[in-house]
C-alpha atoms as a PDB file:
ATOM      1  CA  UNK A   1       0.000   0.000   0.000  1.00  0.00           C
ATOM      2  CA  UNK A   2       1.143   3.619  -0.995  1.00  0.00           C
ATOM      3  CA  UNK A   3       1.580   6.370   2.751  1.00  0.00           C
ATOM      4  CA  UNK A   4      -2.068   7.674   1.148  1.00  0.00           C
ATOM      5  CA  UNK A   5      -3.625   4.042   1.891  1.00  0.00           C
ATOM      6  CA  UNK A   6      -1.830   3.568   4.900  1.00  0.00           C
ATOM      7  CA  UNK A   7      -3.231   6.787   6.438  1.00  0.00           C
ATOM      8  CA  UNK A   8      -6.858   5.436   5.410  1.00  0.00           C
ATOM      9  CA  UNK A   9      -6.425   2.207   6.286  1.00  0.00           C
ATOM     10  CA  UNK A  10      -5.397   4.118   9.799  1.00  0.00           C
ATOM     11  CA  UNK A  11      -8.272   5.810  10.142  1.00  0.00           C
ATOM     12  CA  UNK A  12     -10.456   2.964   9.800  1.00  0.00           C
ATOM     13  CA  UNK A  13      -8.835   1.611  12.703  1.00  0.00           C
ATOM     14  CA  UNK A  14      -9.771   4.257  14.988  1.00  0.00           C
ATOM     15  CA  UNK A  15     -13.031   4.634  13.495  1.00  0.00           C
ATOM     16  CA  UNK A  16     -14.179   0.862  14.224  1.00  0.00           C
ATOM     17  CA  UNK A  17     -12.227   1.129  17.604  1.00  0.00           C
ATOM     18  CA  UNK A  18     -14.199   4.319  18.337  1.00  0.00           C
ATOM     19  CA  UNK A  19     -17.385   2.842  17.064  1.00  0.00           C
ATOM     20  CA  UNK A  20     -16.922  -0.522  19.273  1.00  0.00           C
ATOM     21  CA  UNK A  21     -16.647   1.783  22.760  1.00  0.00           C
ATOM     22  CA  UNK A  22     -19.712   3.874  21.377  1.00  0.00           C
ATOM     23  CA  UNK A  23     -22.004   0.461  20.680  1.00  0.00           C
ATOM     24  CA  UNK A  24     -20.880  -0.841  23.819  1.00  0.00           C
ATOM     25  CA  UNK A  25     -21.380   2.023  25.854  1.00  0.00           C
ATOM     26  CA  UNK A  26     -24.713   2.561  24.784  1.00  0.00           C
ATOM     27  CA  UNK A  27     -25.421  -1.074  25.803  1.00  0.00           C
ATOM     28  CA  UNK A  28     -24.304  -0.464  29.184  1.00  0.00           C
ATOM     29  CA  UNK A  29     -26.239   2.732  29.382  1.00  0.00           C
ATOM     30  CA  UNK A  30     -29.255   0.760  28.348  1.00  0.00           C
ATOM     31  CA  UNK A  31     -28.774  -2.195  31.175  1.00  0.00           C
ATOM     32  CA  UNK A  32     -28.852   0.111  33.742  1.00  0.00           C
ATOM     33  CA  UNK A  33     -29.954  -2.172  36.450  1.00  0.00           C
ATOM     34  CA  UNK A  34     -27.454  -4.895  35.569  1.00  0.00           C
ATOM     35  CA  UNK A  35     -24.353  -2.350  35.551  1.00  0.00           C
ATOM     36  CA  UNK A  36     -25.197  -0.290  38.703  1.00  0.00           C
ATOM     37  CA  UNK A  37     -26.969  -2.910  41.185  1.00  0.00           C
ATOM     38  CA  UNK A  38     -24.852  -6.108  39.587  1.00  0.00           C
ATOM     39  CA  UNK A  39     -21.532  -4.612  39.305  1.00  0.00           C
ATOM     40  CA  UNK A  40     -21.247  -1.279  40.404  1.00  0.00           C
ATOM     41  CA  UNK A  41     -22.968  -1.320  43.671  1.00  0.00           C
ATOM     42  CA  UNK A  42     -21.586  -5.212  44.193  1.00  0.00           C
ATOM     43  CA  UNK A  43     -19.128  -4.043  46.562  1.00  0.00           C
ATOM     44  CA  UNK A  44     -21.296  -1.907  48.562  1.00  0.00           C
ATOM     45  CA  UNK A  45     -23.261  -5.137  49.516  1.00  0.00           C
ATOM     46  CA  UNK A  46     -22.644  -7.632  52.330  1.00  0.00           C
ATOM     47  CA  UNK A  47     -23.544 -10.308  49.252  1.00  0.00           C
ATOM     48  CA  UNK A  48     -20.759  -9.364  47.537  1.00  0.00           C
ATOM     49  CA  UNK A  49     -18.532 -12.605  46.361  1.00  0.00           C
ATOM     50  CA  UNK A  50     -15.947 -11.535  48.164  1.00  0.00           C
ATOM     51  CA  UNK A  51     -17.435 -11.064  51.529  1.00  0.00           C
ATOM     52  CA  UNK A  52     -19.376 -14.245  51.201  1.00  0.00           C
ATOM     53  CA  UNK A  53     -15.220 -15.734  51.009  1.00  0.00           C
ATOM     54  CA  UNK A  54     -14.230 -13.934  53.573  1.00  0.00           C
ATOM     55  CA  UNK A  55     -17.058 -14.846  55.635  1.00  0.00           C
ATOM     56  CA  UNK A  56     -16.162 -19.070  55.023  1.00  0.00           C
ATOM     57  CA  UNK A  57     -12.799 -18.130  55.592  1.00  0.00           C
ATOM     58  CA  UNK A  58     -13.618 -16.550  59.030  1.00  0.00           C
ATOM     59  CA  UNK A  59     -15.574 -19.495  59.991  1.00  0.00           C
ATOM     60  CA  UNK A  60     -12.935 -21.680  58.964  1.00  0.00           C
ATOM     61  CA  UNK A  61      -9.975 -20.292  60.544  1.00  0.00           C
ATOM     62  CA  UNK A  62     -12.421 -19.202  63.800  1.00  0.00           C
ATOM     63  CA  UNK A  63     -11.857 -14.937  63.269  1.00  0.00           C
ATOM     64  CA  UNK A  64     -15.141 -13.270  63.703  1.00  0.00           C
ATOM     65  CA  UNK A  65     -13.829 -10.288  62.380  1.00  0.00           C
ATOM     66  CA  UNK A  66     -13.480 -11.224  58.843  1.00  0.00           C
ATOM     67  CA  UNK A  67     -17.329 -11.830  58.987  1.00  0.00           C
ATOM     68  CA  UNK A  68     -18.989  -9.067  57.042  1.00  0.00           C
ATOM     69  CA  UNK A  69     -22.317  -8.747  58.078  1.00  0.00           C
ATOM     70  CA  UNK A  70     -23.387  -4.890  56.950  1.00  0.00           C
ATOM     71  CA  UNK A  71     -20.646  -2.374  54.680  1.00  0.00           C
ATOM     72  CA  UNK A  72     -21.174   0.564  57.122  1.00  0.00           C
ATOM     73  CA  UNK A  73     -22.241   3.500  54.540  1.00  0.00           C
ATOM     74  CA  UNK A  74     -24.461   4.960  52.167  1.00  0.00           C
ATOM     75  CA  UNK A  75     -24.351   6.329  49.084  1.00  0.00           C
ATOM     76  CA  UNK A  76     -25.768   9.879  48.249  1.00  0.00           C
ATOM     77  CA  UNK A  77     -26.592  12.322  45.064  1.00  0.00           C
ATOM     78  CA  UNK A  78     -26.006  15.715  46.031  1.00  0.00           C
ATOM     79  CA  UNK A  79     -26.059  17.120  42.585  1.00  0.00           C
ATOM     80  CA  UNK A  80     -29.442  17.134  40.809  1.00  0.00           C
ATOM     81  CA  UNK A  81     -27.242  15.818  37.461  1.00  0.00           C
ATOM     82  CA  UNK A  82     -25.602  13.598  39.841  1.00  0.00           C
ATOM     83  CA  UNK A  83     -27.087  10.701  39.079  1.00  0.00           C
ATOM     84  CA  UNK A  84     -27.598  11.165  35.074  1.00  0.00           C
ATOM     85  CA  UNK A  85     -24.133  12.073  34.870  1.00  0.00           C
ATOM     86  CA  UNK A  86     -22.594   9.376  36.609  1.00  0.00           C
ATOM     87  CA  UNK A  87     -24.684   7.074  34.520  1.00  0.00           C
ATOM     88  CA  UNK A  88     -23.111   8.732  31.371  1.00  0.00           C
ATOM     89  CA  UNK A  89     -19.419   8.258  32.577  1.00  0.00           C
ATOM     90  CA  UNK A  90     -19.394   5.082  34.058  1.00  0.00           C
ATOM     91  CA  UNK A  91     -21.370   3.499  30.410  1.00  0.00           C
ATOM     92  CA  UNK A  92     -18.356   4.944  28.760  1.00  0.00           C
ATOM     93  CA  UNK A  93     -15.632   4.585  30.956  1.00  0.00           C
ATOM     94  CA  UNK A  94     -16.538   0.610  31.025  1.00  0.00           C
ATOM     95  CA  UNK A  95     -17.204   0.608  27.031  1.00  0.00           C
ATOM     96  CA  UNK A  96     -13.704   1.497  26.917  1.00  0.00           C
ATOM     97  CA  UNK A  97     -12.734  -1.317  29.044  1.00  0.00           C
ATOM     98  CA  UNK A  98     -14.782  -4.244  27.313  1.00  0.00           C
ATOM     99  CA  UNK A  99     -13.337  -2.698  24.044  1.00  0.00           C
ATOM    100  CA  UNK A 100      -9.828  -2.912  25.413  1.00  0.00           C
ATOM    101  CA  UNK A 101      -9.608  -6.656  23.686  1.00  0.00           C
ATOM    102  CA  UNK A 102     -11.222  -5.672  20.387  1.00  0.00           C
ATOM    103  CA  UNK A 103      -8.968  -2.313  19.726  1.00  0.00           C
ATOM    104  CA  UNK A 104      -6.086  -4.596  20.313  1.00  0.00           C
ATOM    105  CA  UNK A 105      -6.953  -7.048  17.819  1.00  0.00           C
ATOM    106  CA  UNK A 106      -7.460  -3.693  15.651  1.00  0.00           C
ATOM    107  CA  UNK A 107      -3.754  -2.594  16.530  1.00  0.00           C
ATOM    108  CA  UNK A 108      -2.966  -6.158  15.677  1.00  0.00           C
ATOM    109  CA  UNK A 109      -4.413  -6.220  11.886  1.00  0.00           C
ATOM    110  CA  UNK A 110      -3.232  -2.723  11.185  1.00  0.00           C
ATOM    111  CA  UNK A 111       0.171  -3.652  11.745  1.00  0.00           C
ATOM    112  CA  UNK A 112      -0.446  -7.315  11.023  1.00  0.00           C
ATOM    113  CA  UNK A 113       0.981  -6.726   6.485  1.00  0.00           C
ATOM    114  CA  UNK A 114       3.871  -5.571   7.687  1.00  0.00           C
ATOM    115  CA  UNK A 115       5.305  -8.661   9.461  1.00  0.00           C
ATOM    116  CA  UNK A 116       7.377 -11.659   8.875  1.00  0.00           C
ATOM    117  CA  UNK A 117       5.559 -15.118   9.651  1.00  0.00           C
ATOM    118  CA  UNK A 118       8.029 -15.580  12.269  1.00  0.00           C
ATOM    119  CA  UNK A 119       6.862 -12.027  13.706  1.00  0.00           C
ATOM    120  CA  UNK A 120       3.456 -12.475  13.415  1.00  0.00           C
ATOM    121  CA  UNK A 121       3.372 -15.412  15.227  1.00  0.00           C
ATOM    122  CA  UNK A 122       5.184 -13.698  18.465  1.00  0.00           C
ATOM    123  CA  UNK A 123       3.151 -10.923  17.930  1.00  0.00           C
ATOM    124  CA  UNK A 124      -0.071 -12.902  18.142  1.00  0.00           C
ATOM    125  CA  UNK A 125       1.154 -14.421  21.609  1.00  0.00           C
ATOM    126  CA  UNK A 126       1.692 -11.394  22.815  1.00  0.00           C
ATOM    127  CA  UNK A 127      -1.528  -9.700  22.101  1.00  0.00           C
ATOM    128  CA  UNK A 128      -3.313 -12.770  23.927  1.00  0.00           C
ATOM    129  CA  UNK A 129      -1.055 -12.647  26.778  1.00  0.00           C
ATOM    130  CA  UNK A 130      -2.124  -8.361  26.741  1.00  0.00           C
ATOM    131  CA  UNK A 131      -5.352  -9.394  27.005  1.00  0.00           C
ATOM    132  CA  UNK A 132      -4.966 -12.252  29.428  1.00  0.00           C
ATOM    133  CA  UNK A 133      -3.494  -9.534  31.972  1.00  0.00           C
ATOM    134  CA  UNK A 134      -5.535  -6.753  31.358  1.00  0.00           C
ATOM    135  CA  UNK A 135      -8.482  -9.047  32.252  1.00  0.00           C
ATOM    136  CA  UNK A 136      -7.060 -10.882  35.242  1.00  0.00           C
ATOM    137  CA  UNK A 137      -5.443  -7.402  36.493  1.00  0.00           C
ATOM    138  CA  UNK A 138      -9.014  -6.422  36.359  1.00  0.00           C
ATOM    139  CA  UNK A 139     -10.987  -9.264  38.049  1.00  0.00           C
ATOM    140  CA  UNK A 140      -7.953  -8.820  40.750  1.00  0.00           C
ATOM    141  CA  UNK A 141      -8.916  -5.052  41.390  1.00  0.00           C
ATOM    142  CA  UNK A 142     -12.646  -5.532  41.427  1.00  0.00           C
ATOM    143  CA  UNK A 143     -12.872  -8.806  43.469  1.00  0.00           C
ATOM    144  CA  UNK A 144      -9.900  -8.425  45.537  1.00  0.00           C
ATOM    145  CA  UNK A 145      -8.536  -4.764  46.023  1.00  0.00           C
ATOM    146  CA  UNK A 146     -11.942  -2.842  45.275  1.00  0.00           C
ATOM    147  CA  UNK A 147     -14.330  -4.463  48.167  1.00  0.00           C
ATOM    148  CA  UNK A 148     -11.364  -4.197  50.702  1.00  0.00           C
ATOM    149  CA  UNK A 149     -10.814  -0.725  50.451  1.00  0.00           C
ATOM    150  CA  UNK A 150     -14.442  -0.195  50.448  1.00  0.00           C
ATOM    151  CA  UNK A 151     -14.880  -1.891  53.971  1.00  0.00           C
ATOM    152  CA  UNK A 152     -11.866  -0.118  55.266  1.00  0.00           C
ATOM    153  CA  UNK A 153     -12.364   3.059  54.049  1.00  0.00           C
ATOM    154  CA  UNK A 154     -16.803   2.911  55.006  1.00  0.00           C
ATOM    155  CA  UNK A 155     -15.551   1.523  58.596  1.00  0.00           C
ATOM    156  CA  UNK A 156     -12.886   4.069  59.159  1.00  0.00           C
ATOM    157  CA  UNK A 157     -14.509   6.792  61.895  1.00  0.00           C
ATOM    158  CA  UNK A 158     -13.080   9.731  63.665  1.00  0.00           C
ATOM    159  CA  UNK A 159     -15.636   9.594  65.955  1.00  0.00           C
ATOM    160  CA  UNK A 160     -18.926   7.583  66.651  1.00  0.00           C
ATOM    161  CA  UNK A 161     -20.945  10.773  65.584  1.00  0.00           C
ATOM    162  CA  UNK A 162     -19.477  11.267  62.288  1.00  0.00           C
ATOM    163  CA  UNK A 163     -21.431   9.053  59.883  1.00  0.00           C
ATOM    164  CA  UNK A 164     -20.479   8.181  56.215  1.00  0.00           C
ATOM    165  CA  UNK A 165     -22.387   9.125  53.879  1.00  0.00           C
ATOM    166  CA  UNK A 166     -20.256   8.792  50.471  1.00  0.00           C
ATOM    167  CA  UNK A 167     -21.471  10.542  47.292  1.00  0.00           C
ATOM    168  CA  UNK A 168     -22.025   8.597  44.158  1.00  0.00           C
ATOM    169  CA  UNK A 169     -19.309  10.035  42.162  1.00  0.00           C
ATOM    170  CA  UNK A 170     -16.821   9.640  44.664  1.00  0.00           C
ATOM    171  CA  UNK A 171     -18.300   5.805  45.307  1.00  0.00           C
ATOM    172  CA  UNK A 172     -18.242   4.922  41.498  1.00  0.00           C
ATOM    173  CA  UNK A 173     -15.049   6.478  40.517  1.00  0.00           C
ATOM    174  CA  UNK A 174     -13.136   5.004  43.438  1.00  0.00           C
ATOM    175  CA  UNK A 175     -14.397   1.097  42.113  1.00  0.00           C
ATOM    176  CA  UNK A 176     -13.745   2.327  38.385  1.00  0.00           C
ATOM    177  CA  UNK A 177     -10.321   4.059  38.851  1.00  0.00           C
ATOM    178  CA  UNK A 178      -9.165   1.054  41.145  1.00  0.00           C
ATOM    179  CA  UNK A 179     -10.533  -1.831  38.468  1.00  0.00           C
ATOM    180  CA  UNK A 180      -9.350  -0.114  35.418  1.00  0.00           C
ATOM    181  CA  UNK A 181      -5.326   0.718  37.216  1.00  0.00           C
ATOM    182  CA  UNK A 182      -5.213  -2.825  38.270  1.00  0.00           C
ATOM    183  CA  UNK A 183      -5.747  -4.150  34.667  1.00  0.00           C
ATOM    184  CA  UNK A 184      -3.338  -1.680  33.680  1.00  0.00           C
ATOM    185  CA  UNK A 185      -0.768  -2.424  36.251  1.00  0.00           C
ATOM    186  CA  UNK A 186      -0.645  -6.069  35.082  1.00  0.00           C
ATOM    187  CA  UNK A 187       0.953  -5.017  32.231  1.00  0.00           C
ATOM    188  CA  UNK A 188       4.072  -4.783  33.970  1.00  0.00           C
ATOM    189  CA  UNK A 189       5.789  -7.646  32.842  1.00  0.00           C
ATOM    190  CA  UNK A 190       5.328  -6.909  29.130  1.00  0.00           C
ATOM    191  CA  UNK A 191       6.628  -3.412  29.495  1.00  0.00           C
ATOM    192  CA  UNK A 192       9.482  -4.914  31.765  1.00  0.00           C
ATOM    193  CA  UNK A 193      10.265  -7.952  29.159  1.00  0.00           C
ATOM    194  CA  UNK A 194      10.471  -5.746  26.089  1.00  0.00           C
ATOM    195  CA  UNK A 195      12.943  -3.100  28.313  1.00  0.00           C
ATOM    196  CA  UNK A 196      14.786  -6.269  29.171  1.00  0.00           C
ATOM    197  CA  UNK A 197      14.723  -7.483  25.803  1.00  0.00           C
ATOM    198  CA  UNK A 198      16.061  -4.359  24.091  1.00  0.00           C
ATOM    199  CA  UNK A 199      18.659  -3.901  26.759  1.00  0.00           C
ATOM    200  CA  UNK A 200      17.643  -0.862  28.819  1.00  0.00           C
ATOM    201  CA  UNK A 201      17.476  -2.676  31.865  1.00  0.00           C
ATOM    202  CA  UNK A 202      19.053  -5.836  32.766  1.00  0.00           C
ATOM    203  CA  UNK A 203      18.441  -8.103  35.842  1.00  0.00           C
ATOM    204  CA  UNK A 204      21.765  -6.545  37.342  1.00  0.00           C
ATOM    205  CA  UNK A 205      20.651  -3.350  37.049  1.00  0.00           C
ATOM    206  CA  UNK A 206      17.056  -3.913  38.705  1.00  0.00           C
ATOM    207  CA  UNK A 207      19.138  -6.472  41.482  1.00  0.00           C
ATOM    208  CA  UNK A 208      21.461  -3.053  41.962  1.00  0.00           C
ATOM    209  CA  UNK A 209      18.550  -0.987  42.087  1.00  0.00           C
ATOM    210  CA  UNK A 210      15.941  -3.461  44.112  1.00  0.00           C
ATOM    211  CA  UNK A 211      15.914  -0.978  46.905  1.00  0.00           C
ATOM    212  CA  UNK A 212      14.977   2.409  45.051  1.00  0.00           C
ATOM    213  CA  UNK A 213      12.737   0.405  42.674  1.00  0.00           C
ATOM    214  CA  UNK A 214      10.391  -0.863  45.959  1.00  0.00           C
ATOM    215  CA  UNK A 215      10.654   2.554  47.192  1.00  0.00           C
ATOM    216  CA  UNK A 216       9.327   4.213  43.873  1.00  0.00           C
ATOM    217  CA  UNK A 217       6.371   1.475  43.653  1.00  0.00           C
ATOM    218  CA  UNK A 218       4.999   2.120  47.049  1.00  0.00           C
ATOM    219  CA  UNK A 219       4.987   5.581  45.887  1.00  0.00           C
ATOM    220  CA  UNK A 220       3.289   5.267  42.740  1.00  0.00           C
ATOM    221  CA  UNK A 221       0.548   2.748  44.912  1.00  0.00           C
ATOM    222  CA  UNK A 222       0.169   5.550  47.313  1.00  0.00           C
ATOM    223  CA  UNK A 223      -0.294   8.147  44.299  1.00  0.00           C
ATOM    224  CA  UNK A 224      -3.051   5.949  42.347  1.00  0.00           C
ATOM    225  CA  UNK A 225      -5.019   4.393  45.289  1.00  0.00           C
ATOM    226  CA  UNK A 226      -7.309   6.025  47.396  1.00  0.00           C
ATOM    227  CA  UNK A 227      -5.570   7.162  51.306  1.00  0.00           C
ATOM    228  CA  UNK A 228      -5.036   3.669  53.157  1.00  0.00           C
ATOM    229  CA  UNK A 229      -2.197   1.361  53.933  1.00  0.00           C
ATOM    230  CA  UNK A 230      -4.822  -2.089  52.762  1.00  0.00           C
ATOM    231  CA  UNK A 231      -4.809  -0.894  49.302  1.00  0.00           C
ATOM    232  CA  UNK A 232      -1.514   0.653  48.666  1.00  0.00           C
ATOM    233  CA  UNK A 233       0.001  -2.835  49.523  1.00  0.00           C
ATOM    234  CA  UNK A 234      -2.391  -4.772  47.418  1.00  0.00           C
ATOM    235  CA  UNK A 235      -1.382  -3.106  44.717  1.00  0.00           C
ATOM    236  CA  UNK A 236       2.510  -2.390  45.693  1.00  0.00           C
ATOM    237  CA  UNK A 237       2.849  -6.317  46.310  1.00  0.00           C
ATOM    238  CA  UNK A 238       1.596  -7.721  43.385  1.00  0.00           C
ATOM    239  CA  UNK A 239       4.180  -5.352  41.427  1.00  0.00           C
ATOM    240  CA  UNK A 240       6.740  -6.087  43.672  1.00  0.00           C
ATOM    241  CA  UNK A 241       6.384 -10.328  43.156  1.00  0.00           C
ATOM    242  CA  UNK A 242       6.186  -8.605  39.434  1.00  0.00           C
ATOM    243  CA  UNK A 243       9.487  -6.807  39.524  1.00  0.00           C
ATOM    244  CA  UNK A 244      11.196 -10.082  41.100  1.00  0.00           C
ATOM    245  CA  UNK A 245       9.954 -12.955  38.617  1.00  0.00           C
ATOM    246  CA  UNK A 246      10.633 -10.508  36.131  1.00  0.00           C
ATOM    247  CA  UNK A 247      14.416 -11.069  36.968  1.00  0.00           C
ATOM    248  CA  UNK A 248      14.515 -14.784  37.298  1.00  0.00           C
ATOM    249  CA  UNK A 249      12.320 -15.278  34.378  1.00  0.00           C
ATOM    250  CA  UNK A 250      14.937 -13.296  31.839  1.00  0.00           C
ATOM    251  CA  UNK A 251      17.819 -15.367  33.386  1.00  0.00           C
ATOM    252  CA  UNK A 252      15.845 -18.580  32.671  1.00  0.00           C
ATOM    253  CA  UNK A 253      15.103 -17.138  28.998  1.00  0.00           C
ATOM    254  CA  UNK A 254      19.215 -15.726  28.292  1.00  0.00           C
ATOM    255  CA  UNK A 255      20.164 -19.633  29.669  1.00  0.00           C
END
């Protein structure tokens, strides 16, 4: 193809991508009830999957406290948009997210003509394993990280008189922004394997700099998760046991 049909060929690319979060979005705007009372407000129920474990677990192991009975909060629209507007954002912010596997598989026939077999092949792998992480990284954020900062943050009190009362923004972009980093995060070892690969880092130089690279992730948890310890470290961990197999696994690969 001539740089003319390129460009166009380009443009269709965004334009389906575009078109698949619009068409999805607007299906998740339509199932209302399914979005918000299934998924969104999930956490905010002692039903929730995850409490339901944590309450066998408790039983099992004998500790009352992991026994969720009631999530100590309620959620509030203080805006007279509130509601309609939060509606609007979350259809689109999760269109984006079930699109995520489509606009990759977009990427991957754009670039697809201008590969080797041997390329496209490792290509393809890699796309799968993209997807593989973004999804897992997800499921990890909503099932795991999400509902635990939830029942710290709605059980965290000054005082006995001070009751939470959490607006729906700040409730839906908190599960949202904490689903949609941790599917992001798990990209990690695909950005570190292709540094690796191209010899920016090596594992001597990540062994050399273990210290100042635990440091800096803690940081960046602290930075992208809302204010408490439970959910900087269940994000901080996962990249540290990231950061770590990352360095074995490229000495197992060079031998």
């Amino acid at each position: 193809m001539t740089f003319l049909e390129h460009l166009e060929y380009l443009r269709w690319t965004i334009i389906r991508s575009l078109l698949s979060i619009l068409i999805l979005s607007f299906i998740f705007f339509l199932s209302k009830k399914f979005i918000f009372n299934k998924i969104i407000l999930g956490p905010s129920y002692p039903e929730f999957w995850t409490y339901k474990m944590l309450y066998k677990i408790g039983i099992f192991i004998n500790k009352p406290s992991l026994c969720i009975k009631k999530i100590n909060f309620t959620i509030q629209s203080r805006y007279m948009t509130g509601q309609f507007s939060i509606h609007i954002i979350s259809s689109f912010i999760i269109g984006i997210a079930s699109s995520f596997p489509y606009i990759i598989w977009e990427i991957w026939k754009f670039i697809c003509p201008g590969l080797n077999e041997k390329e496209k092949k490792k290509i393809y792998k890699i796309i799968i394993f993209i997807n593989i992480l973004f999804i897992t990284g997800a499921l990890f954020g909503y099932y795991i990280i999400t509902p635990l900062t939830i029942n710290f943050l709605s059980n965290y009190q000054l005082d006995v008189s001070i009751i939470n009362e959490f607006d729906i923004t700040s409730y839906v972009s908190t599960i949202l922004t904490l689903t949609l980093i941790s599917g992001i995060i798990a990209q990690t070892p695909i950005i570190i394997y292709y540094l690796m690969k191209h010899k920016i880092i090596t594992p001597k130089i990540m062994k050399k700099y273990r210290k100042q690279s635990i440091v800096m992730i803690l940081f960046i948890s602290a930075i992208i998760t809302p204010p408490d310890i439970i959910s900087q470290l269940l994000i901080g961990i996962p990249l540290i046991i990231m950061y770590e197999i990352s360095i074995i696994a490229f000495k197992t690969m060079k031998n």
